[in-house]
Protein backbone atom coordinates (compact mmCIF):
# COMPACT_ATOMS: atom_id res chain seq x y z
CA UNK A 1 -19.35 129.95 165.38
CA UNK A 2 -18.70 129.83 161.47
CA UNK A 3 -15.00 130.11 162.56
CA UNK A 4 -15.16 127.11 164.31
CA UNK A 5 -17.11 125.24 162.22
CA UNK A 6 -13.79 126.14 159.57
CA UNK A 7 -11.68 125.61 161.51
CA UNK A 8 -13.06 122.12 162.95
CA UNK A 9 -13.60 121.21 158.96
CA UNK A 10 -9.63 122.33 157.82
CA UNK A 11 -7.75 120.00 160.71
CA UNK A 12 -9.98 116.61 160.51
CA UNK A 13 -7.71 116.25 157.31
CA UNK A 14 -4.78 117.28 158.51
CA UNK A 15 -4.96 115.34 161.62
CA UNK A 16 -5.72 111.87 159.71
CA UNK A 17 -2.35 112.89 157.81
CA UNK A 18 -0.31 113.17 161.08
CA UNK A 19 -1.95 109.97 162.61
CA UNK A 20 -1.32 107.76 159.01
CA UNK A 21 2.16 109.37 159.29
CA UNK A 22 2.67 108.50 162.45
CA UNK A 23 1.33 104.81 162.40
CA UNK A 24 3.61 102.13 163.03
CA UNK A 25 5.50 100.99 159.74
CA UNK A 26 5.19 97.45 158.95
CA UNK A 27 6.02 94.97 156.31
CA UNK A 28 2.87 93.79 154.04
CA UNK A 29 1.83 89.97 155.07
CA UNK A 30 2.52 88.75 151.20
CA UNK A 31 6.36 89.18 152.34
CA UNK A 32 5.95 87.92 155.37
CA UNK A 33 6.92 84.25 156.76
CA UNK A 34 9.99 82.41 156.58
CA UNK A 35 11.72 82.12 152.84
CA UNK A 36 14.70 79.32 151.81
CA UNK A 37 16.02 78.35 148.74
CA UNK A 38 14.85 74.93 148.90
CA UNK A 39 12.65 72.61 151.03
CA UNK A 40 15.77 70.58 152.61
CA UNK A 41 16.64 74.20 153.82
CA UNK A 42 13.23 74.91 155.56
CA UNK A 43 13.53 71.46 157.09
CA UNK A 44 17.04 72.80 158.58
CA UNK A 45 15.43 76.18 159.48
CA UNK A 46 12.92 74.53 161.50
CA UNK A 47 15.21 72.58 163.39
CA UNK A 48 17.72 74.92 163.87
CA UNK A 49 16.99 78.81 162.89
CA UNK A 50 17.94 80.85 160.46
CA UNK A 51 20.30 78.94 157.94
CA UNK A 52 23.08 80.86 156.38
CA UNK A 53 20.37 81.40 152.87
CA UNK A 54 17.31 81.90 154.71
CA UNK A 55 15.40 84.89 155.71
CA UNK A 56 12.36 85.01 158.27
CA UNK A 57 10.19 88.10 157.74
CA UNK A 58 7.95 89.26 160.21
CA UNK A 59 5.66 92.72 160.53
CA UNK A 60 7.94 94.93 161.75
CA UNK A 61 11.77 92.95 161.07
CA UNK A 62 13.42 90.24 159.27
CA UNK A 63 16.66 88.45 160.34
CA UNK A 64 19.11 86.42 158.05
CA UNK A 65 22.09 84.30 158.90
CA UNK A 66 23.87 87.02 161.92
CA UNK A 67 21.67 89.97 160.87
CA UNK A 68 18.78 91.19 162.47
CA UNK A 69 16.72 94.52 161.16
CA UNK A 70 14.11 96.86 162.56
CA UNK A 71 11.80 98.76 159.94
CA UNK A 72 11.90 102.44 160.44
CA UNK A 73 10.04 103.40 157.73
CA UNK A 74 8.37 102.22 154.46
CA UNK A 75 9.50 103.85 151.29
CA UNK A 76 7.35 102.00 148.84
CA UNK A 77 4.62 98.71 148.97
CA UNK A 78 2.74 97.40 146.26
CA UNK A 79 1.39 94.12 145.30
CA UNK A 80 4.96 92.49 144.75
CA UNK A 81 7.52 94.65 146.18
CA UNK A 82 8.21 96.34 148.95
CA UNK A 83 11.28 98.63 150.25
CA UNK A 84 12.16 99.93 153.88
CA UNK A 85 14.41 101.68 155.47
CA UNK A 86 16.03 99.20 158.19
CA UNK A 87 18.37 100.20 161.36
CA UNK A 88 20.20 96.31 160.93
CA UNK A 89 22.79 94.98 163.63
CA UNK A 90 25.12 92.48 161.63
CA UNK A 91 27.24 90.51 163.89
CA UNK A 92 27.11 93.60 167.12
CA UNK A 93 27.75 96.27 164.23
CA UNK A 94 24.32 98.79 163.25
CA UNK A 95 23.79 100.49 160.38
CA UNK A 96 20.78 101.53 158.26
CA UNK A 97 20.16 100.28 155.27
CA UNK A 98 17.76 100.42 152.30
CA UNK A 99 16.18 96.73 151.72
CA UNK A 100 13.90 96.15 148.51
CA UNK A 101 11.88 92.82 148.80
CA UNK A 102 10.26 91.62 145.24
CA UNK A 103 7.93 88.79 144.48
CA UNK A 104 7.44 86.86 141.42
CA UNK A 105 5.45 84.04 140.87
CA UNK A 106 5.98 82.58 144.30
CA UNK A 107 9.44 83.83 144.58
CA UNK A 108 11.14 86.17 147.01
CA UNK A 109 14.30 87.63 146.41
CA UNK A 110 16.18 90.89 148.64
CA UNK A 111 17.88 92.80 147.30
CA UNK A 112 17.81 90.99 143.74
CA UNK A 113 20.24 88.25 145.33
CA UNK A 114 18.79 84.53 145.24
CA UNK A 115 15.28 82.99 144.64
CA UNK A 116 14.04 82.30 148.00
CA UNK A 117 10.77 80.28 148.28
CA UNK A 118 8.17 80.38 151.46
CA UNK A 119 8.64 77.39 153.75
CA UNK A 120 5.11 75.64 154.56
């Protein structure tokens, strides 16, 4: 019975490792939304889609201008950034790619390329 009991006490731990490892990846909700460069641009995305500067980030993908990518897995998340691997089809082409999402003060930008700012 002791044996048991050790055993029983050794793999509750383990097995809440497997299941956290195994949980689905997702992207945190202060990155989430849809993010444009200015507020005639969000107007445009709502009308239309993505615009060729915009990015709409959900829990699990984002898509820009004739990309679309699917988190795989989460490398790092904190407060203001966040980076994922990403299986990405860009115009019928897939590839996986690195991504690395910062925030500052309001402002989004991937892959340090332009300020993007959250459409309301």
């Amino acid at each position: 019975m002791r044996n048991l009991k050790l055993n029983i006490g050794l793999s509750l731990p383990l097995l809440a490792a497997f299941s956290t490892a195994f949980a689905a990846a997702s992207i945190p909700a202060q990155f989430q939304g849809v993010w444009t460069p200015s507020a005639a641009e969000c107007n445009t995305y709502k009308q239309e889609g993505v615009t060729d500067q915009g990015v709409n980030i959900g829990t699990s993908a984002y898509q820009q201008y004739e990309t679309g990518c699917d988190l795989q897995q989460v490398v790092r998340a904190d407060r203001i950034s966040f980076t994922g691997r990403f299986l990405c089809n860009v115009e019928g082409n897939t590839s996986s790619e690195t991504n690395k999402f910062t925030l500052s003060n309001g402002v989004l930008r991937v892959n340090n390329s332009q300020a993007l700012r959250r459409c309301k």
